[in-house]
N, C-alpha and C. Protein backbone atom coordinates (compact mmCIF):
# COMPACT_ATOMS: atom_id res chain seq x y z
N UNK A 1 163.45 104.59 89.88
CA UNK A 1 164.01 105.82 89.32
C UNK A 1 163.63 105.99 87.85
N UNK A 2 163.85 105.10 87.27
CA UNK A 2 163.35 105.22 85.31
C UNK A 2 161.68 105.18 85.28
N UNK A 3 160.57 104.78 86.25
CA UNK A 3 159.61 105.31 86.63
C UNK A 3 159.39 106.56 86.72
N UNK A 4 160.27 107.21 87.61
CA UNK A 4 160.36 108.47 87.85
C UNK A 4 160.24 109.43 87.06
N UNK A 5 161.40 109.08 86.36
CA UNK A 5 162.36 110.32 85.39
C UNK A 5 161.07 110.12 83.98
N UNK A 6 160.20 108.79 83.42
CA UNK A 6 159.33 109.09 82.49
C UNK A 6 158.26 109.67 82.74
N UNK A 7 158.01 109.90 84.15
CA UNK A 7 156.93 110.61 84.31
C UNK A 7 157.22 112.05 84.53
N UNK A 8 158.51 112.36 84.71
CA UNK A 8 159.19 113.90 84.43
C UNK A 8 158.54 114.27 82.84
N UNK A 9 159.47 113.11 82.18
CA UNK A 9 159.38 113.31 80.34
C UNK A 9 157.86 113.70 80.34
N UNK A 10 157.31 112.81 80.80
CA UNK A 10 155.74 113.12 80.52
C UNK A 10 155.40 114.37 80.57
N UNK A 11 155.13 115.20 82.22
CA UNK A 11 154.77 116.54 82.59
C UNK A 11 155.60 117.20 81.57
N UNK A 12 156.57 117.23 81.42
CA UNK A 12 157.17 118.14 80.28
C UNK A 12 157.00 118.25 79.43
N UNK A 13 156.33 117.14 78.48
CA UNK A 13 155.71 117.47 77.37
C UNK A 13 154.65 117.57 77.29
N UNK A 14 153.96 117.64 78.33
CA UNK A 14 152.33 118.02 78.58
C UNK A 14 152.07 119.07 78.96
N UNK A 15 153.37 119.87 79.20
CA UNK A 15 153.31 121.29 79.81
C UNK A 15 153.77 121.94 78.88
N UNK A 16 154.16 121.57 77.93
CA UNK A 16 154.31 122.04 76.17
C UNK A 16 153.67 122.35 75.74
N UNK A 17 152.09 121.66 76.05
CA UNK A 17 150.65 121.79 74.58
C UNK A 17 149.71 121.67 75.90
N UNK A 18 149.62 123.14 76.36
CA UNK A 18 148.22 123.02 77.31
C UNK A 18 146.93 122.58 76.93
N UNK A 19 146.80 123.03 75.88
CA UNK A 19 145.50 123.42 75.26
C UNK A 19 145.28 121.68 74.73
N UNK A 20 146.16 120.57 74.15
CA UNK A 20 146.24 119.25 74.12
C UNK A 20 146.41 118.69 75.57
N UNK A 21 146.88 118.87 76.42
CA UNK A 21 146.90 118.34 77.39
C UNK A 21 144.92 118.37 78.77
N UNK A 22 144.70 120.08 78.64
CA UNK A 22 143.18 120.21 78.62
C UNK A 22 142.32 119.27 78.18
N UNK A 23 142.32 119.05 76.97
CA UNK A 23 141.13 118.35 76.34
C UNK A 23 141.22 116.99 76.41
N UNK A 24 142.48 116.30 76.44
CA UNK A 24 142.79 115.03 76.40
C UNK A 24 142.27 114.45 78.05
N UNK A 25 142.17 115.56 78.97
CA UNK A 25 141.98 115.37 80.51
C UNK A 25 140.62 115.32 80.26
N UNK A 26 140.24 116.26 79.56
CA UNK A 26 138.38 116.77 79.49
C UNK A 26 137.99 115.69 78.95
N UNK A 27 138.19 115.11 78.40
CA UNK A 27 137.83 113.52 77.04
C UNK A 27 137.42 112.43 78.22
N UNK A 28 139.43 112.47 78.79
CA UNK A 28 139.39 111.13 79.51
C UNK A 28 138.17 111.17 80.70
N UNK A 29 138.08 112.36 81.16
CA UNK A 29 137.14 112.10 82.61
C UNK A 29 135.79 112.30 81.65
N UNK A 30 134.86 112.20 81.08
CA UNK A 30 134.32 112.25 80.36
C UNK A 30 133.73 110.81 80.15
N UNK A 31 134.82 110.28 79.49
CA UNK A 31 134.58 108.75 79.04
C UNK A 31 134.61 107.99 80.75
N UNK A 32 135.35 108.56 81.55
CA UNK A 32 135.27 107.41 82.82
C UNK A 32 133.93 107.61 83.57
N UNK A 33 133.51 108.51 83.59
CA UNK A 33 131.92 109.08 84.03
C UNK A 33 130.61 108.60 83.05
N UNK A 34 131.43 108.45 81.64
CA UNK A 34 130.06 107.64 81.58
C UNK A 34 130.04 106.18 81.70
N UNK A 35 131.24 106.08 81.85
CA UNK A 35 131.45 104.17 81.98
C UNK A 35 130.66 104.10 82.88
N UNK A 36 131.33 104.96 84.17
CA UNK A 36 130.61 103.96 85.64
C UNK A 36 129.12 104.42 85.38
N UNK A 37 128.47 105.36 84.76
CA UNK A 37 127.16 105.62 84.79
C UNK A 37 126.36 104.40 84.29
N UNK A 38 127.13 104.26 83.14
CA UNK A 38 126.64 102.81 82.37
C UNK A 38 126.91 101.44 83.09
N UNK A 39 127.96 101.40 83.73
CA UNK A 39 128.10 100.17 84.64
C UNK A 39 127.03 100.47 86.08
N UNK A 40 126.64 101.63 86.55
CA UNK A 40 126.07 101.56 87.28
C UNK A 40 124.46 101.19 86.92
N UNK A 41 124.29 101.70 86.14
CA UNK A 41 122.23 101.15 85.70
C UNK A 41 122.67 100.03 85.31
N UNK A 42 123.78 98.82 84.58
CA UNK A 42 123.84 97.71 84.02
C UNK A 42 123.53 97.08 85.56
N UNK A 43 124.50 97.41 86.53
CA UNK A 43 124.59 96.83 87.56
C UNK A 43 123.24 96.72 88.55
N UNK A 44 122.26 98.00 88.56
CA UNK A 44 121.37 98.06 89.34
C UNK A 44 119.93 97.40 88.55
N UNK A 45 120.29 97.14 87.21
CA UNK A 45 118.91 97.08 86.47
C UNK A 45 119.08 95.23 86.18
N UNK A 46 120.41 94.96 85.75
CA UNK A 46 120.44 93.62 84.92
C UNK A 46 121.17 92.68 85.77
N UNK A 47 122.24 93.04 86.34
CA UNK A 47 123.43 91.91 87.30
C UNK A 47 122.92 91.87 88.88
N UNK A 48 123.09 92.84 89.52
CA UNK A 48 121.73 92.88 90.96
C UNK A 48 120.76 92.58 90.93
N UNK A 49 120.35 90.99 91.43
CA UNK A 49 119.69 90.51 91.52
C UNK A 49 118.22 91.02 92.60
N UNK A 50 117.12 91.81 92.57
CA UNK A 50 116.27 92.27 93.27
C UNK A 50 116.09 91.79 94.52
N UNK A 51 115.66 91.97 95.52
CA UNK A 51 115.84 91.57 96.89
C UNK A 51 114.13 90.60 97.06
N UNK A 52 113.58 90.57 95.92
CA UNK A 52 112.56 89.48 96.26
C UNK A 52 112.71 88.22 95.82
N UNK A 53 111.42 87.24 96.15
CA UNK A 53 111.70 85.94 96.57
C UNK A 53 112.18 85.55 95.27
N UNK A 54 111.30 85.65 94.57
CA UNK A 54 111.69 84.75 92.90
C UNK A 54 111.77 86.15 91.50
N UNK A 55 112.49 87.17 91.74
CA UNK A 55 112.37 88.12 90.71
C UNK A 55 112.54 87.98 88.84
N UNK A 56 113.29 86.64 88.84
CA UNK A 56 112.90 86.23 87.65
C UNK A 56 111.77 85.86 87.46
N UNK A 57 110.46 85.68 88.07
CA UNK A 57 109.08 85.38 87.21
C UNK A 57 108.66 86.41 87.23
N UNK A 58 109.02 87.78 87.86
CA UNK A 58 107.67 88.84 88.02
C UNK A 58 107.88 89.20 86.69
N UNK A 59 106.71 89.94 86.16
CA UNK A 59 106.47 90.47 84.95
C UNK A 59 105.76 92.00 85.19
N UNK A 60 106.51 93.10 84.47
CA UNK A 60 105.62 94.23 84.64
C UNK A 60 104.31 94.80 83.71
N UNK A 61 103.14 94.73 83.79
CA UNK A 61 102.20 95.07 82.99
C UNK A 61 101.92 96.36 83.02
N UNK A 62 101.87 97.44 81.58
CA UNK A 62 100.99 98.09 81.76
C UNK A 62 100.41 98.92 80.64
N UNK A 63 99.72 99.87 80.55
CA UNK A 63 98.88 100.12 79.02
C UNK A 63 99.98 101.32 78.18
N UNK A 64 99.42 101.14 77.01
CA UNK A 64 100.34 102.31 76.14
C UNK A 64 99.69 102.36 74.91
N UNK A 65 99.14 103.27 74.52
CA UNK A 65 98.22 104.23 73.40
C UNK A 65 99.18 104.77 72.91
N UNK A 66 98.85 105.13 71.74
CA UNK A 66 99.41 106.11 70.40
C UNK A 66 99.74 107.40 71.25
N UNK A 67 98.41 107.56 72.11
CA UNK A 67 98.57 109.31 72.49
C UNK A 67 98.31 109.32 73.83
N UNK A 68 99.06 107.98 74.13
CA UNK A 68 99.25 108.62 75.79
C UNK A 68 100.84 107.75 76.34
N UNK A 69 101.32 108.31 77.35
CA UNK A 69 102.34 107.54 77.54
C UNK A 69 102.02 106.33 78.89
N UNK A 70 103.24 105.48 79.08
CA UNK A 70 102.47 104.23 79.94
C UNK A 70 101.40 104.61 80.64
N UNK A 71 100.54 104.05 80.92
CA UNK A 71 99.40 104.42 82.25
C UNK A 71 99.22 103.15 82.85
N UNK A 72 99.01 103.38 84.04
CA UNK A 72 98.08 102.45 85.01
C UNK A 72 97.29 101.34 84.14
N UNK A 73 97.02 100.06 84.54
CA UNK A 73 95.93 99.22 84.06
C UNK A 73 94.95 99.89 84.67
N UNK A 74 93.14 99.92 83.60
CA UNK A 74 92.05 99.90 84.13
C UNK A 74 91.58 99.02 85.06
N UNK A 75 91.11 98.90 85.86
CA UNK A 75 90.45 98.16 87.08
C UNK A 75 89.80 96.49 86.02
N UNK A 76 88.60 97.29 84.87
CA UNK A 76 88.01 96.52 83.83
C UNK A 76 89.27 95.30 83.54
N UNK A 77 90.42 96.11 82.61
CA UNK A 77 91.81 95.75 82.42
C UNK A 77 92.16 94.27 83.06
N UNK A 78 92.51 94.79 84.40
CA UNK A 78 92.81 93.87 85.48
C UNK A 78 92.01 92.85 85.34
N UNK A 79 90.95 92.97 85.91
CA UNK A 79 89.80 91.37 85.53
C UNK A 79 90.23 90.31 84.51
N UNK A 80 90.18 91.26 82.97
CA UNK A 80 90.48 90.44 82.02
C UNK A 80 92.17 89.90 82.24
N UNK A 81 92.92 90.56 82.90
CA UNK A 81 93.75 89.89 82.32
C UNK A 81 93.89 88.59 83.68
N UNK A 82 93.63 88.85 84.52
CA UNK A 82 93.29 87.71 85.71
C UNK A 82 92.52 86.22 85.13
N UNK A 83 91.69 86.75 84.60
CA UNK A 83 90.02 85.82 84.02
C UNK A 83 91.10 84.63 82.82
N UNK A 84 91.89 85.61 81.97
CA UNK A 84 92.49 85.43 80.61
C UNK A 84 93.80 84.75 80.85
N UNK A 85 94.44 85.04 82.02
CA UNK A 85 95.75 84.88 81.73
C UNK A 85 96.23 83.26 82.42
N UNK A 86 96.93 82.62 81.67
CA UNK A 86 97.01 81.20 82.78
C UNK A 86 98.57 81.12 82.85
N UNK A 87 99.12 81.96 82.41
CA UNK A 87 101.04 81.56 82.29
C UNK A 87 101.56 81.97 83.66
N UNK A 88 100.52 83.45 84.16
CA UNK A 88 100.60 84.18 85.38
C UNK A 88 99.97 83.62 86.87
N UNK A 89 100.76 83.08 87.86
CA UNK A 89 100.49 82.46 89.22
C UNK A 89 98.99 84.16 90.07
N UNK A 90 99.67 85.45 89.26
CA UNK A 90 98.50 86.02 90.31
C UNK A 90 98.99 87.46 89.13
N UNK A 91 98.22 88.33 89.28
CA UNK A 91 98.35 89.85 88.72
C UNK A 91 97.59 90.99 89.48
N UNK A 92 98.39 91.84 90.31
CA UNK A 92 98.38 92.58 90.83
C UNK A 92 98.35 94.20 90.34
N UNK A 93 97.20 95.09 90.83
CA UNK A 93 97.41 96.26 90.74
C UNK A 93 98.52 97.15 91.68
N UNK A 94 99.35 97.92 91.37
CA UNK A 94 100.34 98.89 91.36
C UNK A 94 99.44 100.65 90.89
N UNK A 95 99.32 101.36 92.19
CA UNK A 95 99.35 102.67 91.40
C UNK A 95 100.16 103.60 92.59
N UNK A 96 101.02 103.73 91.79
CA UNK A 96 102.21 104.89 92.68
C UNK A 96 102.32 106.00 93.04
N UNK A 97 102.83 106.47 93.29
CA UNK A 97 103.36 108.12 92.90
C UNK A 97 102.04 109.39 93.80
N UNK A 98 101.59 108.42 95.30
CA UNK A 98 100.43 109.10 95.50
C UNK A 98 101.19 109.64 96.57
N UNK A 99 99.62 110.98 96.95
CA UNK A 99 100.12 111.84 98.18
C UNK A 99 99.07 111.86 99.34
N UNK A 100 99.08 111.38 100.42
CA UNK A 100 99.05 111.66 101.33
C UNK A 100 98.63 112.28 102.69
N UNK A 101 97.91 112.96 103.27
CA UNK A 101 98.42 113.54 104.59
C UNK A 101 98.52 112.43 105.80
N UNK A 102 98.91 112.29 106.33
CA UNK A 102 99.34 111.91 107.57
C UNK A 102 98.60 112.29 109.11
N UNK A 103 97.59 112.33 109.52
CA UNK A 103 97.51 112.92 111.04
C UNK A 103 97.70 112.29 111.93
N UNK A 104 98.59 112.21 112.95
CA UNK A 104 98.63 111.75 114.34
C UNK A 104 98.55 112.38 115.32
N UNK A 105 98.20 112.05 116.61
CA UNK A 105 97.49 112.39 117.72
C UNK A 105 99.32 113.34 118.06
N UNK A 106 98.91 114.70 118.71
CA UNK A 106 100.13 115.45 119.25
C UNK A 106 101.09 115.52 118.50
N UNK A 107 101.30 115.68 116.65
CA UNK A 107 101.47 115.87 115.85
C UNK A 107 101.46 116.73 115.26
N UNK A 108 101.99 117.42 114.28
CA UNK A 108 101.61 118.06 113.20
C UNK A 108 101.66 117.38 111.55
N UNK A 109 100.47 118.27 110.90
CA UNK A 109 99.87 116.98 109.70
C UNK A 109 101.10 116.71 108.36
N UNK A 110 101.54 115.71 108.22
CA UNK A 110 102.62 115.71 107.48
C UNK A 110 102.20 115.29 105.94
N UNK A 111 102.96 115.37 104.78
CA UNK A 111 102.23 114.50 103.51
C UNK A 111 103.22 113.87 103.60
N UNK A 112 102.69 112.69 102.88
CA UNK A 112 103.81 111.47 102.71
C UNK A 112 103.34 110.76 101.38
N UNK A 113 104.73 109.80 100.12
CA UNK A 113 104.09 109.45 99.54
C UNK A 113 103.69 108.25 99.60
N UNK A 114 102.86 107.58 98.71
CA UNK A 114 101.97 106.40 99.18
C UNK A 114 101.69 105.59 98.11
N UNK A 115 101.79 104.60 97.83
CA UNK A 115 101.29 103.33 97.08
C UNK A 115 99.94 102.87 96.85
N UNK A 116 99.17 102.62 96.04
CA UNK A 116 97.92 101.73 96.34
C UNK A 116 98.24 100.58 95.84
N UNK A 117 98.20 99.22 96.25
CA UNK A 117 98.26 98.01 95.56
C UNK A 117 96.98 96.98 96.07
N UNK A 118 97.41 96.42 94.91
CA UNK A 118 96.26 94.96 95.33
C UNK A 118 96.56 94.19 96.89
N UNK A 119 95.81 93.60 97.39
CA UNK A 119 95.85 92.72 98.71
C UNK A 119 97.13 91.53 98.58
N UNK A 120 97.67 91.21 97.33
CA UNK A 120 98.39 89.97 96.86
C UNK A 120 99.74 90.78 96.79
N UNK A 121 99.96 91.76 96.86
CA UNK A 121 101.18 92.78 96.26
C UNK A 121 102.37 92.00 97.03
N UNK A 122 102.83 91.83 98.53
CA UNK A 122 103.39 91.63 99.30
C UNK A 122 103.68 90.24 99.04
N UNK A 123 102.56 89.29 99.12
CA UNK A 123 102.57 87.67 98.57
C UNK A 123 103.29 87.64 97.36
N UNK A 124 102.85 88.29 96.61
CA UNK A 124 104.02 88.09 95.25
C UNK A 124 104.97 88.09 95.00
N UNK A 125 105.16 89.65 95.57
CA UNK A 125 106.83 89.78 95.80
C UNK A 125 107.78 88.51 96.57
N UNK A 126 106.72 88.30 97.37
CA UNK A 126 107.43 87.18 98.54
C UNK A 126 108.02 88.19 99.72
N UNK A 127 107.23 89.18 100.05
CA UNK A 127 108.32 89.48 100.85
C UNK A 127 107.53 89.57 102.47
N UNK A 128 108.11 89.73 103.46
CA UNK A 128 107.05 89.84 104.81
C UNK A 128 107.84 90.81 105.37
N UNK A 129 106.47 91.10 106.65
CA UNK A 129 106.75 92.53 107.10
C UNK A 129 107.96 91.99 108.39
N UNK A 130 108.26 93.11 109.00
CA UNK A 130 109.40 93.09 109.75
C UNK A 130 108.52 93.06 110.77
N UNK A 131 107.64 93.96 111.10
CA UNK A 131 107.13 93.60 112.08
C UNK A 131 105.64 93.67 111.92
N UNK A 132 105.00 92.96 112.82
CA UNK A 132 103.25 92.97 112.10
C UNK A 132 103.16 91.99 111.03
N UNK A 133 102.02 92.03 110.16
CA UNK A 133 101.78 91.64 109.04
C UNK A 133 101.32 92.29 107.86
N UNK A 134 101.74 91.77 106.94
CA UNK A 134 101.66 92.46 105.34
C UNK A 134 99.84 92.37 105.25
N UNK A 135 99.08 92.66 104.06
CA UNK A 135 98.00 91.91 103.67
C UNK A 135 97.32 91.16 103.38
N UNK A 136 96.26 90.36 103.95
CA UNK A 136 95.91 88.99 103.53
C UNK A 136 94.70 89.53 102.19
N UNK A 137 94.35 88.22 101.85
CA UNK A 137 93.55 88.46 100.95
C UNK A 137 91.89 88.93 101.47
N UNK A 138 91.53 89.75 100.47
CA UNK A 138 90.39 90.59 100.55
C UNK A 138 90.48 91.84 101.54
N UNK A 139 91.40 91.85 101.60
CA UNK A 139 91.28 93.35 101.93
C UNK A 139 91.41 94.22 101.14
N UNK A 140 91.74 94.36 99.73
CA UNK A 140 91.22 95.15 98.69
C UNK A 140 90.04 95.06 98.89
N UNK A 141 88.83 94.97 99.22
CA UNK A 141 87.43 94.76 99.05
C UNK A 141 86.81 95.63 99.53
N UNK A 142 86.10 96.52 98.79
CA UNK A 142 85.81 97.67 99.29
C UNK A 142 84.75 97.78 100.90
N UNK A 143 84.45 96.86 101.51
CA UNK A 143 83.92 95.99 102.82
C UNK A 143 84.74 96.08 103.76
N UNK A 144 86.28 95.85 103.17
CA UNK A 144 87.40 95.49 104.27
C UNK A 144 87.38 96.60 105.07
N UNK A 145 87.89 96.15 106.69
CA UNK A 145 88.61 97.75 107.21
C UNK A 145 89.75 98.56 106.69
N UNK A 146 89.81 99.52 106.90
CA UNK A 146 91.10 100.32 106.78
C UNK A 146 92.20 99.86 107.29
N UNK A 147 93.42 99.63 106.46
CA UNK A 147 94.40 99.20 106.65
C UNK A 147 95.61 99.96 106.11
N UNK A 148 97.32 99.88 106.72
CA UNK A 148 97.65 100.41 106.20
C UNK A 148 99.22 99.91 106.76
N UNK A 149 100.22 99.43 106.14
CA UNK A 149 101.89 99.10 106.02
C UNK A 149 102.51 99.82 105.68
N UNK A 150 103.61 100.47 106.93
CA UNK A 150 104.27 101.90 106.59
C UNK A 150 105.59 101.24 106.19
N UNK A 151 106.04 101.45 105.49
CA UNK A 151 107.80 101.50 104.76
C UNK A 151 108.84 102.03 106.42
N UNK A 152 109.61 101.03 106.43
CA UNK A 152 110.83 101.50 107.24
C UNK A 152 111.37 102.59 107.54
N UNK A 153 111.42 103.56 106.32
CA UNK A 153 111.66 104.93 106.56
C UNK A 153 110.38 105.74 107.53
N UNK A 154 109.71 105.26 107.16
CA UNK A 154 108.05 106.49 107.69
C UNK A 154 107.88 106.26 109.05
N UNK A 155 108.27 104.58 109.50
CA UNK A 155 108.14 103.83 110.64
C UNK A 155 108.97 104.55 112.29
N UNK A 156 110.24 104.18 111.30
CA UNK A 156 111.60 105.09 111.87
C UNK A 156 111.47 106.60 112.36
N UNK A 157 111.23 107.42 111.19
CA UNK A 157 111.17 108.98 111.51
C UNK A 157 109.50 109.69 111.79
N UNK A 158 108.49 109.19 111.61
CA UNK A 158 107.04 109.23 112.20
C UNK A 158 106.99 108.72 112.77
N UNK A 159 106.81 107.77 113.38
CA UNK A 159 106.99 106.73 115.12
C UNK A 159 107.77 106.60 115.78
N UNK A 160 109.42 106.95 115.26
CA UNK A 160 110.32 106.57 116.39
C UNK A 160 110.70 105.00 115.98
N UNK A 161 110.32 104.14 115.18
CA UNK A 161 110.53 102.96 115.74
C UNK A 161 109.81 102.15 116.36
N UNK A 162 108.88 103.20 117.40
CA UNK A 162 107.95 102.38 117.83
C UNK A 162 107.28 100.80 117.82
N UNK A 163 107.97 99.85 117.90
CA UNK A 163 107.02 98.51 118.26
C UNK A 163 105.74 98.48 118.28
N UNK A 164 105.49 99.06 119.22
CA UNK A 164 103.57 99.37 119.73
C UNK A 164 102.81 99.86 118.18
N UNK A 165 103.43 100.67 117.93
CA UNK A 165 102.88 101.29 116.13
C UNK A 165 101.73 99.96 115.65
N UNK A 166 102.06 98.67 115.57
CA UNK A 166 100.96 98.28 114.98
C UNK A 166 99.71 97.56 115.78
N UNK A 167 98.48 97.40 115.17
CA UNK A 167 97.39 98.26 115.61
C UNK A 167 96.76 99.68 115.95
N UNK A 168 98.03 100.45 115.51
CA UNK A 168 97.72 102.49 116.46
C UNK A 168 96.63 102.15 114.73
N UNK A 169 96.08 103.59 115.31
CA UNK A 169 95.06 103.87 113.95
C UNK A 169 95.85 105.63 113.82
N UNK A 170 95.76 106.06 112.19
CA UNK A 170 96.17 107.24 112.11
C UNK A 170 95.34 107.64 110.99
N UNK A 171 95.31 108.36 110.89
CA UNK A 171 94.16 109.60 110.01
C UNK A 171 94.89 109.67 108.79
N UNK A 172 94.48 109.43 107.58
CA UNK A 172 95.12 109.47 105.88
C UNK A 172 94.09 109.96 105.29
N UNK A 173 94.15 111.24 104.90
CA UNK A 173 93.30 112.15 103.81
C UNK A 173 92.00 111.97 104.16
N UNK A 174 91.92 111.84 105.61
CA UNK A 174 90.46 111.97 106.69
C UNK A 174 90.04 110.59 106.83
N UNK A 175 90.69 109.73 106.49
CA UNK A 175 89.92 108.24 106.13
C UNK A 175 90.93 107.79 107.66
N UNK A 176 90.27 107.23 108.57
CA UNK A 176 91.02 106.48 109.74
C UNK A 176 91.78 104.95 109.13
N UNK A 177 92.74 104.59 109.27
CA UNK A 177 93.36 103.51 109.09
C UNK A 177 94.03 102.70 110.02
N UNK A 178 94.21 101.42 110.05
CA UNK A 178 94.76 101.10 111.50
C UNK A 178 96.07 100.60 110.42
N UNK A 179 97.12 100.80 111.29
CA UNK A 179 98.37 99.99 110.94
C UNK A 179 98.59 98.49 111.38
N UNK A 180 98.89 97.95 110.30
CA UNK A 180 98.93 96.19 110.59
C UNK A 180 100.76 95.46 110.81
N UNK A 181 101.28 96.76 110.17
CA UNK A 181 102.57 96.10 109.99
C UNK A 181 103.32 96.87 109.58
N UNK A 182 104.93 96.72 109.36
CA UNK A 182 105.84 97.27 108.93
C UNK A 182 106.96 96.96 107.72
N UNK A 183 107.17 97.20 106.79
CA UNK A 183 107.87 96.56 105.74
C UNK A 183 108.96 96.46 105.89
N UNK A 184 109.80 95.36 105.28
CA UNK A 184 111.55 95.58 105.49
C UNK A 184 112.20 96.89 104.65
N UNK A 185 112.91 97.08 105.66
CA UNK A 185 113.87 98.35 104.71
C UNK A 185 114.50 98.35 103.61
N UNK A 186 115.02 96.79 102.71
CA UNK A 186 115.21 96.79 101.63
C UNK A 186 114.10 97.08 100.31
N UNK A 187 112.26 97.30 100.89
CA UNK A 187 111.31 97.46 99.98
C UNK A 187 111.16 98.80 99.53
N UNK A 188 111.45 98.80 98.66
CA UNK A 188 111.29 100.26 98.14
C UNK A 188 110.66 100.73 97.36
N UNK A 189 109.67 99.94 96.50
CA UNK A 189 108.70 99.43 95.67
C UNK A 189 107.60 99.76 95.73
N UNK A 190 106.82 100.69 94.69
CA UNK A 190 107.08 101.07 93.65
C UNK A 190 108.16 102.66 93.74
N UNK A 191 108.83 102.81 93.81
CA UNK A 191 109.06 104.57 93.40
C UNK A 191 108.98 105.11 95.04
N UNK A 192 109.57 103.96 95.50
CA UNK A 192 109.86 104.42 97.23
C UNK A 192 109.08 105.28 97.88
N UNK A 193 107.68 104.46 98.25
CA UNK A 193 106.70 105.11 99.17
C UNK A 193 107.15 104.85 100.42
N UNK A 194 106.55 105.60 101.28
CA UNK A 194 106.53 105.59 102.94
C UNK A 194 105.35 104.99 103.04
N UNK A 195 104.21 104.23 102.48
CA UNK A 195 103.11 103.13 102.59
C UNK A 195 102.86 102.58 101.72
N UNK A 196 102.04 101.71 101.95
CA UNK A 196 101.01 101.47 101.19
C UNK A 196 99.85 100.70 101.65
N UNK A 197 98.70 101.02 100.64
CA UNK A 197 97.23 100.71 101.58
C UNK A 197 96.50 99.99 100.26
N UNK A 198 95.46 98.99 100.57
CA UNK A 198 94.69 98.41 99.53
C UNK A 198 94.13 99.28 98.74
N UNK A 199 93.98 98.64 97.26
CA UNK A 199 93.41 99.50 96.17
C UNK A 199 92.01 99.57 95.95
N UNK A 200 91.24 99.18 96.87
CA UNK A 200 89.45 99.28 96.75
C UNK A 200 89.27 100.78 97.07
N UNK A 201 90.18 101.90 97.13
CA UNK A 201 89.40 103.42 97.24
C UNK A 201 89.30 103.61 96.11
């Protein structure tokens, strides 16, 4: 009851000074929205531990000029820092943010986005495919066949799920590719593609 009756006192004097009672609401939700915003990137960037094998050694590389903002390593780049570097077990190319088309047989042509990485990308991370297999080495090599590891999402809603899916071959920006494998659904890496295919194009 004395619970009660101070939270009467309260509304009553909060229904005194709208215009104080407004802003003091506007403040408080304010400050609680950016807490969890801030607890949420603390949580997803620094305390959540990444879902690969050893994420405390990876290291992210990449270039930055006066008058340009981050970019991609040069191919040149890469060499040297492979040739140069001995602290690093392997260094891998990453180029993200690509597009796509898709053709399959009794289909219509879809875009999807897409990854290029080095042949080692998967090994590094530590991570393996769910079903099929990830990339072995040299298949970056511009020699290798066409290859190509669809992300869980692309697997799911372009195949169905399909099992059989690896070995099918499917058509990517006219270039035939065969599928080798399927990634786990926790990979989302880089910038959440639906593939990715070796970087020798």
């Amino acid at each position: 009851m004395e619970i009660a009756r101070e939270l009467q006192h309260a509304a009553r004097r909060l229904a005194r000074t709208p215009s104080f009672t407004l802003i003091s609401l506007a403040t408080l939700s304010l400050a609680i929205g950016a807490t969890t915003a801030v607890f949420n990137l603390v949580n997803g960037v620094i305390l959540k531990p990444l879902d690969f094998a050893r994420p405390d050694r990876l290291v992210y590389l990449h270039d930055f000029s006066p008058n340009e903002e981050n970019r991609a390593i040069s191919p040149q780049d890469l060499l040297d820092y492979r040739a140069q570097t001995h602290s690093c077990t392997d260094v891998v190319t990453i180029d993200p943010e690509l597009s796509l088309t898709l053709v399959r047989p009794s289909a219509p042509a879809v875009r999807l986005s897409a990854a290029r990485v080095g042949a080692t990308f998967f090994s590094v991370l530590g991570v393996k495919a769910q079903l099929g297999r990830t990339f072995i080495a040299g298949e970056d090599s511009r020699n290798a066949p066409k290859v190509v590891v669809l992300s869980d999402r692309a697997w799911r809603h372009y195949f169905a799920g399909d099992s059989s899916v690896v070995g099918r071959q499917v058509t990517l920006n006219d270039a035939v590719r065969t599928v080798i494998g399927v990634a786990p659904r926790f990979l989302t890496y880089p910038d959440n593609p639906e593939l990715w295919y070796p970087a020798h194009d």
